[in-house]
Protein backbone atom coordinates (compact mmCIF):
# COMPACT_ATOMS: atom_id res chain seq x y z
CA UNK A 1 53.57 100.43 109.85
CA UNK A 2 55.55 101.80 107.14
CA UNK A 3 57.29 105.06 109.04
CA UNK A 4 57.70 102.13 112.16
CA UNK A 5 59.78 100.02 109.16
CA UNK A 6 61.87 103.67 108.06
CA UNK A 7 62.62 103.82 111.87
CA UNK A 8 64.05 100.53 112.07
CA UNK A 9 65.97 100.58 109.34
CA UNK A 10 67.48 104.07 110.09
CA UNK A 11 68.63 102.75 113.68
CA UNK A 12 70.29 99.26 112.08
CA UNK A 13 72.04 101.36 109.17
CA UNK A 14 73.39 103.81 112.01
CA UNK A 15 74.01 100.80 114.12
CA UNK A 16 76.32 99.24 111.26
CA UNK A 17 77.80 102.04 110.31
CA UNK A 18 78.66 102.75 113.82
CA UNK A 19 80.21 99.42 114.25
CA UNK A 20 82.46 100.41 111.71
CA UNK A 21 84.15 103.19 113.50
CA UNK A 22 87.05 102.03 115.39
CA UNK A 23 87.97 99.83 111.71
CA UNK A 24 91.52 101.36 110.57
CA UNK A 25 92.19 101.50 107.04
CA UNK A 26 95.27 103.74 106.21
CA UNK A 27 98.46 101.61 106.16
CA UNK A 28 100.48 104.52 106.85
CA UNK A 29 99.64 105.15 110.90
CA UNK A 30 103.30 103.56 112.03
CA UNK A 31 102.20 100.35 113.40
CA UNK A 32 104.76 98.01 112.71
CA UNK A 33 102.64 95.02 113.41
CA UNK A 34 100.08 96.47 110.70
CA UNK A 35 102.45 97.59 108.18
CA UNK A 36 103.37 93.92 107.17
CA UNK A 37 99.54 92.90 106.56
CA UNK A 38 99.71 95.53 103.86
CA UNK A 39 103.26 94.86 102.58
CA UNK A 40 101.82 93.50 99.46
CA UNK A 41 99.07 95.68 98.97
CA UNK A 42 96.03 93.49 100.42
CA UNK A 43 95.28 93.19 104.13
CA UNK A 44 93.64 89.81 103.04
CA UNK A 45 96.40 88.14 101.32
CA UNK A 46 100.04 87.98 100.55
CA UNK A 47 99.12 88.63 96.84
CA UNK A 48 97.58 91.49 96.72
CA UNK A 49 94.23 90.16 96.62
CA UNK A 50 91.97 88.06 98.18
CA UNK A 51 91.25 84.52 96.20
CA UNK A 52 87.09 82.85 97.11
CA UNK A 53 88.11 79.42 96.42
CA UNK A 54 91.83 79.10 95.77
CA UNK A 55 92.96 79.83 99.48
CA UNK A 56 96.06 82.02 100.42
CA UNK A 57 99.48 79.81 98.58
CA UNK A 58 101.25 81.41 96.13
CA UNK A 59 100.52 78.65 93.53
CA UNK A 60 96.94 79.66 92.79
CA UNK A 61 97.77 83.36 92.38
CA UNK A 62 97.90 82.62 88.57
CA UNK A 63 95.02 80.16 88.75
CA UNK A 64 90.98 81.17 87.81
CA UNK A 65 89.79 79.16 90.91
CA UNK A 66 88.94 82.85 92.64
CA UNK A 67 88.25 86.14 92.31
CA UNK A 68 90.63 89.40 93.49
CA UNK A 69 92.08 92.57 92.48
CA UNK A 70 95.21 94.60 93.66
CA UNK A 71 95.00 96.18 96.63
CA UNK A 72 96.62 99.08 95.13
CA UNK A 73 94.61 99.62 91.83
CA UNK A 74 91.86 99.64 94.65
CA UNK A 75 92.85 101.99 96.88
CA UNK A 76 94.22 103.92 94.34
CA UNK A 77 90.62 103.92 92.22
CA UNK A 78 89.15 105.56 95.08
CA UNK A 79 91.24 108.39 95.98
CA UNK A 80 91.27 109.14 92.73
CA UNK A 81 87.04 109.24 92.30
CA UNK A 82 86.52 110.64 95.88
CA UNK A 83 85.01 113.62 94.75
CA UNK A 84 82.06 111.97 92.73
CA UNK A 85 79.81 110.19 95.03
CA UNK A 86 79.86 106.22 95.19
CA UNK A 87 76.78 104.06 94.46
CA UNK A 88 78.76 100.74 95.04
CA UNK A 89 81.86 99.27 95.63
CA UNK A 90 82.33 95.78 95.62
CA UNK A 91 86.67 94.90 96.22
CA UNK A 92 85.98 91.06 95.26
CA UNK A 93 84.75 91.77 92.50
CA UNK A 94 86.87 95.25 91.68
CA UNK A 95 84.04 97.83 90.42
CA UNK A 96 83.47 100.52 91.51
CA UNK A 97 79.75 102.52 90.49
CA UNK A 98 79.65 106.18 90.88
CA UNK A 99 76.62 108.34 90.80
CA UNK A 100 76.23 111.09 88.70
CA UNK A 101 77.90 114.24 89.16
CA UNK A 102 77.70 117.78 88.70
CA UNK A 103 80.53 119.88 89.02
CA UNK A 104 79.91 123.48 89.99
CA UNK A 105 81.34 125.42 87.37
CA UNK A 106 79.68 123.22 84.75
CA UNK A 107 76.10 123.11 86.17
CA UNK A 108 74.39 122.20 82.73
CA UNK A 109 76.66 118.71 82.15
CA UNK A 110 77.12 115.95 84.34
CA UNK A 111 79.54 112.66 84.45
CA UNK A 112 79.56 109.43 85.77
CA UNK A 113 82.37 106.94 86.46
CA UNK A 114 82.51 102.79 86.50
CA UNK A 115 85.93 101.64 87.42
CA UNK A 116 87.47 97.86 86.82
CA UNK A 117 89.88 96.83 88.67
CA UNK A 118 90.92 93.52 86.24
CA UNK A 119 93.91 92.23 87.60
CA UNK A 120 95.82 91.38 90.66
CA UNK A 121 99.17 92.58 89.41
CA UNK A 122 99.80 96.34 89.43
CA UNK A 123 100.03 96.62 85.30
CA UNK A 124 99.04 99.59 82.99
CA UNK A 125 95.63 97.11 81.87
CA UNK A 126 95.06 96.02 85.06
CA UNK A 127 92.31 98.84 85.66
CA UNK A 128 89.84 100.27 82.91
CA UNK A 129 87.26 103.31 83.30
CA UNK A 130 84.49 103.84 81.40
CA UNK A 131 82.97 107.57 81.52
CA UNK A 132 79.56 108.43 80.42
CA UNK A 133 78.30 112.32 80.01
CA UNK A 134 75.02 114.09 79.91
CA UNK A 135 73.91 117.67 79.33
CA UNK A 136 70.67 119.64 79.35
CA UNK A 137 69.26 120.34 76.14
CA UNK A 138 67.05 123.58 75.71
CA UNK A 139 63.78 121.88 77.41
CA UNK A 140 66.16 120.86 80.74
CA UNK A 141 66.38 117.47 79.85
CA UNK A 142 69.16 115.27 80.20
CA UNK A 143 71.16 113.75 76.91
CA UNK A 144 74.14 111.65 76.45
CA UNK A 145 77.08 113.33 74.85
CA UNK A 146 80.09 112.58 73.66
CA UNK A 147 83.23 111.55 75.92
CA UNK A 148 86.85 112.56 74.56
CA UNK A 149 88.97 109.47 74.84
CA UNK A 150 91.89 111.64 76.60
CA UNK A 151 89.43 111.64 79.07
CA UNK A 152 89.01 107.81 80.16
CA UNK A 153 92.85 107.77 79.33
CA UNK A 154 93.76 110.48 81.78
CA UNK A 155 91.91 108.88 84.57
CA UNK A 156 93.26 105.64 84.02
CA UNK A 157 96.87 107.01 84.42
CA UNK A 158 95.50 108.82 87.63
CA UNK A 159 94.38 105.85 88.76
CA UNK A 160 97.77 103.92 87.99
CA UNK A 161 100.22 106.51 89.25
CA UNK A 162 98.33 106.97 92.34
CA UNK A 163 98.46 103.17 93.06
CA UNK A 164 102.08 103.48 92.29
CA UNK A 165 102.82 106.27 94.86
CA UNK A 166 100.75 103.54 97.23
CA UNK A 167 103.00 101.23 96.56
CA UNK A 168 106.15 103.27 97.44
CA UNK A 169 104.65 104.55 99.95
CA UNK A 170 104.36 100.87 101.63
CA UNK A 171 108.19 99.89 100.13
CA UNK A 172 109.65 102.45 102.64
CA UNK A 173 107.89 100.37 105.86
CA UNK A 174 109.52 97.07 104.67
C-alpha cells in the first residue's frame, strides 16, 4: 500500500513537472509580442506585480487591498541564490527559503538564505536577506555562529544590481 502511494506520487510529480516544460520564462528570447508582457517587470501586471484583490488599474498599485512584489527584485533574488538549493518560493508572497548549504572548500560550515522581496517598486529596501550560519564543533555537531553584517549587506546589493541589469536589459526591447 505504501510503496503503491510512493509510485503514484512519483508519476503525478513527474507528470507536473513535465507539464511545465514547454512554459518560457526568459524575457530576453526576441519575441516582440512577449517582450511587452514583461515591459514592466511582471508578466502578470503592468506594475510589476501581481495585486489578489485590487485587480490590474494603476490606482490600487499604492493601495494594501493585495499582495505583490517586483518582478525584478524576483528574478533578480534568484539568480543571485541559484547556487544554494531552494526549499520554497512563493512570488505572491516574495520569499524565498533556501536549504542549507555547504560549499566545498568550507566543508565544516554551512549557510542558509531567506530572501524578502517587500515592495513592488525597484528601491534599495525593497528586498531584505537574512543569513544564518552553522559549523561543526569538535563532536560533528552542528552550531549557530555568527554572521558578519557585510555579509547580508553584500547580498542585498547583489540582489539589487542584478535586478537593475534586469531592468535595462528589458528598457532596450521597448
Amino acid at each position: 500500500m505504501k510503496s503503491s502511494f510512493l509510485v503514484l506520487s512519483a508519476t503525478l510529480g513527474l507528470l507536473a513537472v513535465s507539464a511545465c516544460s514547454e512554459i518560457k520564462t526568459d524575457p530576453t528570447y526576441g519575441d516582440k509580442a512577449h517582450e511587452d508582457l514583461y515591459k514592466n517587470g511582471s508578466l502578470i501586471s503592468d506594475n510589476g506585480g501581481w495585486s489578489l484583490l485590487g485587480g490590474g488599474d494603476k490606482k490600487n498599485v499604492d493601495s494594501n487591498q493585495g499582495i505583490g512584489v517586483n518582478g525584478f527584485l524576483w528574478r533578480a533574488s534568484l539568480d543571485t541564490i541559484s547556487f544554494m538549493p531552494i526549499v520554497s518560493a512563493d512570488p505572491f508572497g516574495g520569499v524565498i527559503l533556501t536549504d542549507w548549504y555547504t560549499a566545498p572548500e568550507t566543508p565544516r560550515e554551512r549557510t542558509k538564505l531567506n530572501v524578502f522581496i517587500r515592495d513592488r517598486e525597484l528601491t534599495a529596501n525593497g528586498v531584505k536577506v537574512s543569513v544564518f550560519r552553522q559549523v561543526k564543533n569538535a563532536k560533528g555537531a552542528w552550531e549557530d555562529a555568527p554572521v558578519a553584517a557585510a555579509t547580508t549587506v553584500s547580498l542585498e546589493n547583489a540582489i539589487l544590481t542584478r535586478a537593475r541589469q534586469i531592468r535595462m536589459a528589458q528598457k532596450q526591447f521597448n
